[in-house]
C-alpha atoms as a PDB file:
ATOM      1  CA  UNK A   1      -0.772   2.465  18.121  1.00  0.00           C
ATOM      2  CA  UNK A   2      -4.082   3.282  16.869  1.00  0.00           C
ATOM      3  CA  UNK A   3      -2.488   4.450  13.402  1.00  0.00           C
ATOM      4  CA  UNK A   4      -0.382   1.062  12.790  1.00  0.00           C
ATOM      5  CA  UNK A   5      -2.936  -1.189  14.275  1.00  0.00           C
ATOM      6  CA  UNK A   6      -5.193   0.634  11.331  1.00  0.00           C
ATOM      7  CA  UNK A   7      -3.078   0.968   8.674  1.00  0.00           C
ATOM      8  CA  UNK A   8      -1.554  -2.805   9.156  1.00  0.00           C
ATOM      9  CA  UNK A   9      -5.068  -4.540   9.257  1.00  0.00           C
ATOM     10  CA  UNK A  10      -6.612  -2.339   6.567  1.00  0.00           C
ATOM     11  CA  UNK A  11      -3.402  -3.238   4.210  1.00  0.00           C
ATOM     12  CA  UNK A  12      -4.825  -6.856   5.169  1.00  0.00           C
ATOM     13  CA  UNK A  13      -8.076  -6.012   3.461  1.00  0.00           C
ATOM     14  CA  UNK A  14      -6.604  -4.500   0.682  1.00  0.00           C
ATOM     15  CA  UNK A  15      -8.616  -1.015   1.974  1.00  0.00           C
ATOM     16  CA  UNK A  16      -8.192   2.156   2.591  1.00  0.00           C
ATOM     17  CA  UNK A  17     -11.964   1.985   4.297  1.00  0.00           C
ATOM     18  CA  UNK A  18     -11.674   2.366   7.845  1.00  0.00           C
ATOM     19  CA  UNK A  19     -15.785   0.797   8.039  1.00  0.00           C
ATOM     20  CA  UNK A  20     -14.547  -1.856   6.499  1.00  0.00           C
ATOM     21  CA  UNK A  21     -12.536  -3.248  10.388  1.00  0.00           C
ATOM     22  CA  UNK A  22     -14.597  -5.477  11.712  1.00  0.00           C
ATOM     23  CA  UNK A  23     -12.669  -5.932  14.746  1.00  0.00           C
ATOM     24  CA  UNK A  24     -13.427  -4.749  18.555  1.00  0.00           C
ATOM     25  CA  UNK A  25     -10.324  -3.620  20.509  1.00  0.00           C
ATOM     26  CA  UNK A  26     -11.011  -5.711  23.744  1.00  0.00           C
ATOM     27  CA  UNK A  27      -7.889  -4.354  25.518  1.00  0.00           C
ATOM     28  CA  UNK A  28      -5.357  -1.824  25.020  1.00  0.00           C
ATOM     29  CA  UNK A  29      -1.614  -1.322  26.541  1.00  0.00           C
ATOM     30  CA  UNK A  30       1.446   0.657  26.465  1.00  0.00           C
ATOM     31  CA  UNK A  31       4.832   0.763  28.626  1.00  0.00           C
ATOM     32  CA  UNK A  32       6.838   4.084  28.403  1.00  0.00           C
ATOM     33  CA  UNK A  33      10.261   3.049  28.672  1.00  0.00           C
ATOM     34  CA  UNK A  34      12.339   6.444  28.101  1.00  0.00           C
ATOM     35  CA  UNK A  35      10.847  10.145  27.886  1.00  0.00           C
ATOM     36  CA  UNK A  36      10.469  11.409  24.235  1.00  0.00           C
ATOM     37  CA  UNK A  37      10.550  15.112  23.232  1.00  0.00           C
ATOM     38  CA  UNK A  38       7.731  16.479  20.976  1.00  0.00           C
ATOM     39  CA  UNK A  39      10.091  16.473  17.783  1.00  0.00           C
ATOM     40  CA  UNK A  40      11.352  13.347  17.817  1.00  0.00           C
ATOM     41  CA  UNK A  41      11.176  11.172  14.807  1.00  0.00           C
ATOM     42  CA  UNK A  42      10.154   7.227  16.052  1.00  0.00           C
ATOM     43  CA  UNK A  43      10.041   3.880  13.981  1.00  0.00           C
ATOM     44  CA  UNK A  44       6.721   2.512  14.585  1.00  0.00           C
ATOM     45  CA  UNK A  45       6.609  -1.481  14.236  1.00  0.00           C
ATOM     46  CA  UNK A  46       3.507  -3.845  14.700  1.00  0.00           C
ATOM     47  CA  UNK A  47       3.207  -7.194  14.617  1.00  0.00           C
ATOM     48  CA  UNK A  48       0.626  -9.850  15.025  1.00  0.00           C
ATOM     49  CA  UNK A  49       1.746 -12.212  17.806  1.00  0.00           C
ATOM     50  CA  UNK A  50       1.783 -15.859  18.238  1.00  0.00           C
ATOM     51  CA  UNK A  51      -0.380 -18.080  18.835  1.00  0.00           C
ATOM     52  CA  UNK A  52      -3.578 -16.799  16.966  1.00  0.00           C
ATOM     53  CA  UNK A  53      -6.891 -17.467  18.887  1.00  0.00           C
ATOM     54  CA  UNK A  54      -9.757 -18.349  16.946  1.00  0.00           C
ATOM     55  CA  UNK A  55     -12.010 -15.205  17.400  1.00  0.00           C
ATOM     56  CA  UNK A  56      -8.988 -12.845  18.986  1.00  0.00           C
ATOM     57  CA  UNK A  57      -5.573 -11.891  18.286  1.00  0.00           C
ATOM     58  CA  UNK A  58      -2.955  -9.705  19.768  1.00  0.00           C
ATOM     59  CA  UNK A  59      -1.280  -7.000  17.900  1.00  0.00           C
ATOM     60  CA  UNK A  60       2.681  -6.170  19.280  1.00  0.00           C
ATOM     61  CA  UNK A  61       3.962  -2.748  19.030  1.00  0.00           C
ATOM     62  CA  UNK A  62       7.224  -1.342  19.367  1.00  0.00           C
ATOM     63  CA  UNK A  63       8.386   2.285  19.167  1.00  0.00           C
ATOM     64  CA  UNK A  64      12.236   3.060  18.771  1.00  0.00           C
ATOM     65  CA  UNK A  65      14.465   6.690  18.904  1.00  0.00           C
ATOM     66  CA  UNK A  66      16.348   5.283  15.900  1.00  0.00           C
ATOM     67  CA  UNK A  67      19.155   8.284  16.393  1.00  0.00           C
ATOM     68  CA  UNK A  68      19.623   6.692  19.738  1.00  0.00           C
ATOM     69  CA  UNK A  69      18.954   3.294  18.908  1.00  0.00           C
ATOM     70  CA  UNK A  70      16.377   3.173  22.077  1.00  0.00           C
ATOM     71  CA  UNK A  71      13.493   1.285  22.305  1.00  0.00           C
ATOM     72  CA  UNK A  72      11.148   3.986  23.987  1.00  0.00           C
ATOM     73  CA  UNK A  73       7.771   2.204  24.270  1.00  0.00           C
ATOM     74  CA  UNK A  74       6.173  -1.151  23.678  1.00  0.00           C
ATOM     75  CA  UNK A  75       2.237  -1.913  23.676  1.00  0.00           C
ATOM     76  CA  UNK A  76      -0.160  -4.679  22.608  1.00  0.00           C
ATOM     77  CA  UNK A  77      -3.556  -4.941  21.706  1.00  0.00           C
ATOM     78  CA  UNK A  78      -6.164  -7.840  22.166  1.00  0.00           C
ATOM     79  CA  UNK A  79      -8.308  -7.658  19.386  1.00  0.00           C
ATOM     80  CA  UNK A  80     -11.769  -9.624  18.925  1.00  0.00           C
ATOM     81  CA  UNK A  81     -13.309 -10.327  15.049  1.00  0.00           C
ATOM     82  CA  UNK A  82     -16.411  -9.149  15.292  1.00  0.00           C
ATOM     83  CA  UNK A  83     -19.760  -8.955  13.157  1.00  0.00           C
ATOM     84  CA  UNK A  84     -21.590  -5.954  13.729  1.00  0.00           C
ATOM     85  CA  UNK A  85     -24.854  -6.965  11.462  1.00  0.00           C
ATOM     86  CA  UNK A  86     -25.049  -9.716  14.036  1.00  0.00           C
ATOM     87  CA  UNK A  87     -23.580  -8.255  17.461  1.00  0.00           C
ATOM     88  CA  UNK A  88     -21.321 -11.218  18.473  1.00  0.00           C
ATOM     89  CA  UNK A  89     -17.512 -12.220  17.820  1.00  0.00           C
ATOM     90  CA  UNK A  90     -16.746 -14.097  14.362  1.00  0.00           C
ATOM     91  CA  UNK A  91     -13.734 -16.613  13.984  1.00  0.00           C
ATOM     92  CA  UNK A  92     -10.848 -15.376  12.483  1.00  0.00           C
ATOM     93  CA  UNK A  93     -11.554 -15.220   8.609  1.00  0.00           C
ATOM     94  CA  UNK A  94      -9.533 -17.644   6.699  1.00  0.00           C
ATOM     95  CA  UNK A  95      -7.489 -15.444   4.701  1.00  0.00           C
ATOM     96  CA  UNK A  96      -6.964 -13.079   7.466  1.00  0.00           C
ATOM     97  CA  UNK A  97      -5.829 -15.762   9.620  1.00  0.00           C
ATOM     98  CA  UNK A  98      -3.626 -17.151   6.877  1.00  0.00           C
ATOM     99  CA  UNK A  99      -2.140 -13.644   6.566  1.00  0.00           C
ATOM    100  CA  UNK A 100      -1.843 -12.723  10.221  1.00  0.00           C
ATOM    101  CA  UNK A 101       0.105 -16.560  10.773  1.00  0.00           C
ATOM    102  CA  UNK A 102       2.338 -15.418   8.362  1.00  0.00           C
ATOM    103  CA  UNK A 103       3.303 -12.045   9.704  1.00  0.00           C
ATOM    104  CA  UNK A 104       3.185 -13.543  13.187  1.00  0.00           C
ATOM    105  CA  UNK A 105       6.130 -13.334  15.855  1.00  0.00           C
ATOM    106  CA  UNK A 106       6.893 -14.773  18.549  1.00  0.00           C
ATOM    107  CA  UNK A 107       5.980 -12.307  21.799  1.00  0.00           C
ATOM    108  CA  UNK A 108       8.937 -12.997  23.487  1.00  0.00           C
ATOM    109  CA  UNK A 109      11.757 -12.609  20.315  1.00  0.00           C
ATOM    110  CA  UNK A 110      12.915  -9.326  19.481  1.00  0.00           C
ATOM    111  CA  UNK A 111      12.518  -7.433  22.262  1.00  0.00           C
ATOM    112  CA  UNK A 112       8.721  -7.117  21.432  1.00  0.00           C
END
């Protein structure tokens, strides 16, 4: 999760700088659905979900066996915008917010 969740918002920024997140992970999950061996190739998907807060979002991920066509895990993330030069939560950057509505889903659609 922590690998999306980083490469998805840093794509946001246009970044490859992981100093340049200025988010705080406020709460971490993940449901383990069906055992996975160690060689196992996975499709990792994630997902901003809908509604958007306006300091916090949540982050959907979803993990499938694609040779078995098995979802085997599912997690989310509540994330808080944060500004570190001042120590408090930010709103939600405009064009972050713009792009995060876009890629939004719906929590409950999809199997997320």
């Amino acid at each position: 999760m922590e690998t999306l969740r980083s490469e998805y918002y840093l794509r946001l920024f246009h970044s490859t700088d992981p100093s340049q997140l200025d988010i705080i992970i406020a709460e971490a999950r993940c449901r383990y659905f069906a055992p996975v061996s160690y060689d196992t190739d996975l499709l990792g998907e994630v997902a901003p979900a809908s509604p958007l807060g306006r300091t916090s979002f949540a982050l959907l991920y979803r993990f499938t066996d694609e040779a078995h066509h098995l979802v085997t895990a599912r997690g989310h993330t509540a994330i808080v915008t944060y500004d570190y030069a001042t120590g408090s939560k930010k709103p939600i950057p405009g064009p972050m917010r713009a792009s995060l509505q876009r890629d939004a889903i719906d929590p409950r659609s999809e199997g997320w």
